[in-house]
N, C-alpha and C. Protein backbone atom coordinates (compact mmCIF):
# COMPACT_ATOMS: atom_id res chain seq x y z
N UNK A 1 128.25 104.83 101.52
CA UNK A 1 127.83 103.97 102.62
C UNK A 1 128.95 102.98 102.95
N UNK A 2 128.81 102.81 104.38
CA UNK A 2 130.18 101.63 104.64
C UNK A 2 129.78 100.34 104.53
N UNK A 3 130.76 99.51 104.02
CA UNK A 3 130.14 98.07 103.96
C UNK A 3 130.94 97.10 104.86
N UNK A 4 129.81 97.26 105.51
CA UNK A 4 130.22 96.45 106.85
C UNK A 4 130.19 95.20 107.00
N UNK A 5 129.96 94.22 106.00
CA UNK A 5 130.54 93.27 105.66
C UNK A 5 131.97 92.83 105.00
N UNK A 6 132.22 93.55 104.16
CA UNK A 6 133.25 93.15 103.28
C UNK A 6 134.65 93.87 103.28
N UNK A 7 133.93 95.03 103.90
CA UNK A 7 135.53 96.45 104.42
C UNK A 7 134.87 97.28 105.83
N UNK A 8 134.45 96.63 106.42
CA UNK A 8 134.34 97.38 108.01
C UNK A 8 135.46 98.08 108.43
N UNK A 9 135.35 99.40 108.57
CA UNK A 9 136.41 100.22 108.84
C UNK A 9 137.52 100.40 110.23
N UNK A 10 136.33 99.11 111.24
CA UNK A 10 137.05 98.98 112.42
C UNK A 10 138.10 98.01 112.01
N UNK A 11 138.25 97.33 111.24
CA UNK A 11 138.97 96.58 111.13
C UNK A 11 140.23 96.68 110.17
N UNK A 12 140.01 98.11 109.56
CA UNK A 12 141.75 98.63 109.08
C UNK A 12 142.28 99.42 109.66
N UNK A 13 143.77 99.43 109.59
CA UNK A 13 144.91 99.88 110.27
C UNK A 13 144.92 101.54 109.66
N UNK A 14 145.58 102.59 110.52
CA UNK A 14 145.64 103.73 109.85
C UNK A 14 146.47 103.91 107.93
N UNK A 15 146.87 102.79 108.39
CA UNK A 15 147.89 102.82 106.96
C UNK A 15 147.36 101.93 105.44
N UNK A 16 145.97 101.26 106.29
CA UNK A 16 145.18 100.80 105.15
C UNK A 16 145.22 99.39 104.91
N UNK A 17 146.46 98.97 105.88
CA UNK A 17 146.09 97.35 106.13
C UNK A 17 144.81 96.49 106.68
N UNK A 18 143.92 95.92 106.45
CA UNK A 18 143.25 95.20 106.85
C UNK A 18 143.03 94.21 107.40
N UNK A 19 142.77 93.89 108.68
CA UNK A 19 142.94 92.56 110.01
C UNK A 19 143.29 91.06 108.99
N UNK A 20 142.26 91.13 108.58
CA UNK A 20 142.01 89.87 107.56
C UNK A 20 143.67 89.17 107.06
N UNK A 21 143.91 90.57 106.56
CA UNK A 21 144.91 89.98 105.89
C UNK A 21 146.34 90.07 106.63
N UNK A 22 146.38 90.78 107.48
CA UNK A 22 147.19 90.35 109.09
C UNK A 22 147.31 89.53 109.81
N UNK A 23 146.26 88.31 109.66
CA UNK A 23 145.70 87.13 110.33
C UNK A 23 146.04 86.61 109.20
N UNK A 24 145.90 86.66 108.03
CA UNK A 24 146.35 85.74 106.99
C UNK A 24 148.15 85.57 106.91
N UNK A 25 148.26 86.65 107.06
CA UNK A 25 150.38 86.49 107.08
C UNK A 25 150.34 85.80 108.24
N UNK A 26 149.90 86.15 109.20
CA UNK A 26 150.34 85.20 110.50
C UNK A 26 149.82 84.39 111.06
N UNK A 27 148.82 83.30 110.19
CA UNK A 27 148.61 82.28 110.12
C UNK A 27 149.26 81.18 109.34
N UNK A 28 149.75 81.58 108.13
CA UNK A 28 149.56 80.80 106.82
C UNK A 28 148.92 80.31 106.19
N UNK A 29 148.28 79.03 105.07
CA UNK A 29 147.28 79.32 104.29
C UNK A 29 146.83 78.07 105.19
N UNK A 30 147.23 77.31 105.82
CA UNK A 30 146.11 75.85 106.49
C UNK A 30 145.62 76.89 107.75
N UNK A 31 146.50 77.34 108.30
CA UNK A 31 146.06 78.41 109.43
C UNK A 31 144.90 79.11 109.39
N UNK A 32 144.68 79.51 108.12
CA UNK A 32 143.78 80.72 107.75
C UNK A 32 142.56 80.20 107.49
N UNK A 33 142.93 79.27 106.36
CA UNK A 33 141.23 78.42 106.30
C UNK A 33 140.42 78.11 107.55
N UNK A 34 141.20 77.47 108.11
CA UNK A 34 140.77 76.71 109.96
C UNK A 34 139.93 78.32 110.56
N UNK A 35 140.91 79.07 110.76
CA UNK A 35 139.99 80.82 111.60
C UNK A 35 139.03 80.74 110.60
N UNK A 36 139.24 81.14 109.38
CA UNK A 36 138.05 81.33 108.51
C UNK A 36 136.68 80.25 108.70
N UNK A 37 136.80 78.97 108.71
CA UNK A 37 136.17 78.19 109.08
C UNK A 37 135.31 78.34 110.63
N UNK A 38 136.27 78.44 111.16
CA UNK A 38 135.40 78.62 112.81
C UNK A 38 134.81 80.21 113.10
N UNK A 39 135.34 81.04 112.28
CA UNK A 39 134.70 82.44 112.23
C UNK A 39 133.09 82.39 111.75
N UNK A 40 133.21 81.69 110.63
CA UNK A 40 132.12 81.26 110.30
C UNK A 40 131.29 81.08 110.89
N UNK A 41 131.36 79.66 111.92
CA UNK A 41 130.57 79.04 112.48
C UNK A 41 130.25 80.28 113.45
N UNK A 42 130.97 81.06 114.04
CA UNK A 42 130.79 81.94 114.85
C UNK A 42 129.55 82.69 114.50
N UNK A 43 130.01 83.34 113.39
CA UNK A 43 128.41 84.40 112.99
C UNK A 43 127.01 83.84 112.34
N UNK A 44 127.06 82.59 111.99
CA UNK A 44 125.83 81.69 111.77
C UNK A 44 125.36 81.12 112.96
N UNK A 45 125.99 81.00 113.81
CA UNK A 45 125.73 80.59 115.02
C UNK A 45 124.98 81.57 115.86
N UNK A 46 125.55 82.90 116.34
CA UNK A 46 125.09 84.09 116.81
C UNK A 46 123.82 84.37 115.97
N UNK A 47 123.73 84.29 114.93
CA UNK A 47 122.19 85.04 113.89
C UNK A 47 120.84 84.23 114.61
N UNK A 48 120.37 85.37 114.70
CA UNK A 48 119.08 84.45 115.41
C UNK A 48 117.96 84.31 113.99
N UNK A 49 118.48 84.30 112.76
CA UNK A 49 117.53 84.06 111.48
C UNK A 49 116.88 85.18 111.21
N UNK A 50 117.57 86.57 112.17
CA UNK A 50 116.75 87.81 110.94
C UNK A 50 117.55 88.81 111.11
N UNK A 51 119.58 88.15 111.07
CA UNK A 51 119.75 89.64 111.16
C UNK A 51 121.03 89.07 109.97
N UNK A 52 120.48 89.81 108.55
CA UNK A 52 121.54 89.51 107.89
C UNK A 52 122.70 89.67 107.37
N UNK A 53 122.98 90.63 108.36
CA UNK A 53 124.43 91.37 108.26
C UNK A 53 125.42 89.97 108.65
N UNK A 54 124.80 89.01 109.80
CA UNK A 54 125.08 87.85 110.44
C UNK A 54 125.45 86.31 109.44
N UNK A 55 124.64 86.78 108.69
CA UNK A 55 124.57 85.21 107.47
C UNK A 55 125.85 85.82 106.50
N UNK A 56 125.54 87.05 106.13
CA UNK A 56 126.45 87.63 105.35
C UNK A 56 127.93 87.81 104.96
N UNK A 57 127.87 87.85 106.96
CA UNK A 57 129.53 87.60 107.25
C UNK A 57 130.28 86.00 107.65
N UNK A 58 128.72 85.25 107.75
CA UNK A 58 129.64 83.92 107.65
C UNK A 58 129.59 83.17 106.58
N UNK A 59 128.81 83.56 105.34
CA UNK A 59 129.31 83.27 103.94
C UNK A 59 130.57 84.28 103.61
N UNK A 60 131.07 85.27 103.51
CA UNK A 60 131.99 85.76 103.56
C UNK A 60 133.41 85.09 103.83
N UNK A 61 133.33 84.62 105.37
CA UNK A 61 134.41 84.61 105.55
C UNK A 61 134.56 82.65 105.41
N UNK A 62 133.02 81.90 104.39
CA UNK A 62 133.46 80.71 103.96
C UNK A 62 133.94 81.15 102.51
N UNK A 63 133.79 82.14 102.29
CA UNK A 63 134.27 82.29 100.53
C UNK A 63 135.56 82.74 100.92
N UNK A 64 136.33 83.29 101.91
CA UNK A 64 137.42 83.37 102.24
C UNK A 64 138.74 82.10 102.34
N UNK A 65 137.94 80.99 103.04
CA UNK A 65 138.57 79.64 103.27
C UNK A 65 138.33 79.23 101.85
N UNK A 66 137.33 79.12 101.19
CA UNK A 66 137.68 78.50 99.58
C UNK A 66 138.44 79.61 98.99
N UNK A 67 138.71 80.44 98.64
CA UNK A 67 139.89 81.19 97.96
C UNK A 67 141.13 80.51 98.57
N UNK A 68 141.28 80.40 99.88
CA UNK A 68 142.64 80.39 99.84
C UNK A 68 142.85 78.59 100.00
N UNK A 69 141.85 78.39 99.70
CA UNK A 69 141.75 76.45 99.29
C UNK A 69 142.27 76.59 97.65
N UNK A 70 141.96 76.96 97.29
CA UNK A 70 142.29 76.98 95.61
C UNK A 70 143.55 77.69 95.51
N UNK A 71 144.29 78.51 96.38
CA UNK A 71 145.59 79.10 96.09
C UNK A 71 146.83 77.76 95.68
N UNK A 72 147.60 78.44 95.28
CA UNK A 72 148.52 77.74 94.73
C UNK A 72 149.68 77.50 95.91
């Protein structure tokens, strides 16, 4: 099954790169938190409270901004 939260397949490259982390090189790490942050707000915002593919992906992509808060 695809998991369309965490590796959605629209979102890798034929060669196996993943958007995420394409937006992460070409952001940098204050860059990245900030998208990650407002991405967020994006899909908690859109959920109308019963679709939880929606909550899913904007805890996701806040556990994204704390990882790369804790990077070195």
């Amino acid at each position: 099954m695809t998991d369309m939260v965490n590796h959605p397949p629209h979102y890798q490259s034929d060669n196996g790169i993943e958007c995420i982390d394409a937006i992460r090189a070409a952001l940098g790490k204050e860059g990245f938190i900030a998208y990650c942050k407002g991405t967020s707000i994006k899909y908690l915002w859109r959920d109308k409270w019963d679709n939880e593919e929606d909550l899913k992906k904007g805890i996701w992509y806040q556990n994204k901004a704390i990882e790369a808060m804790n990077e070195d």
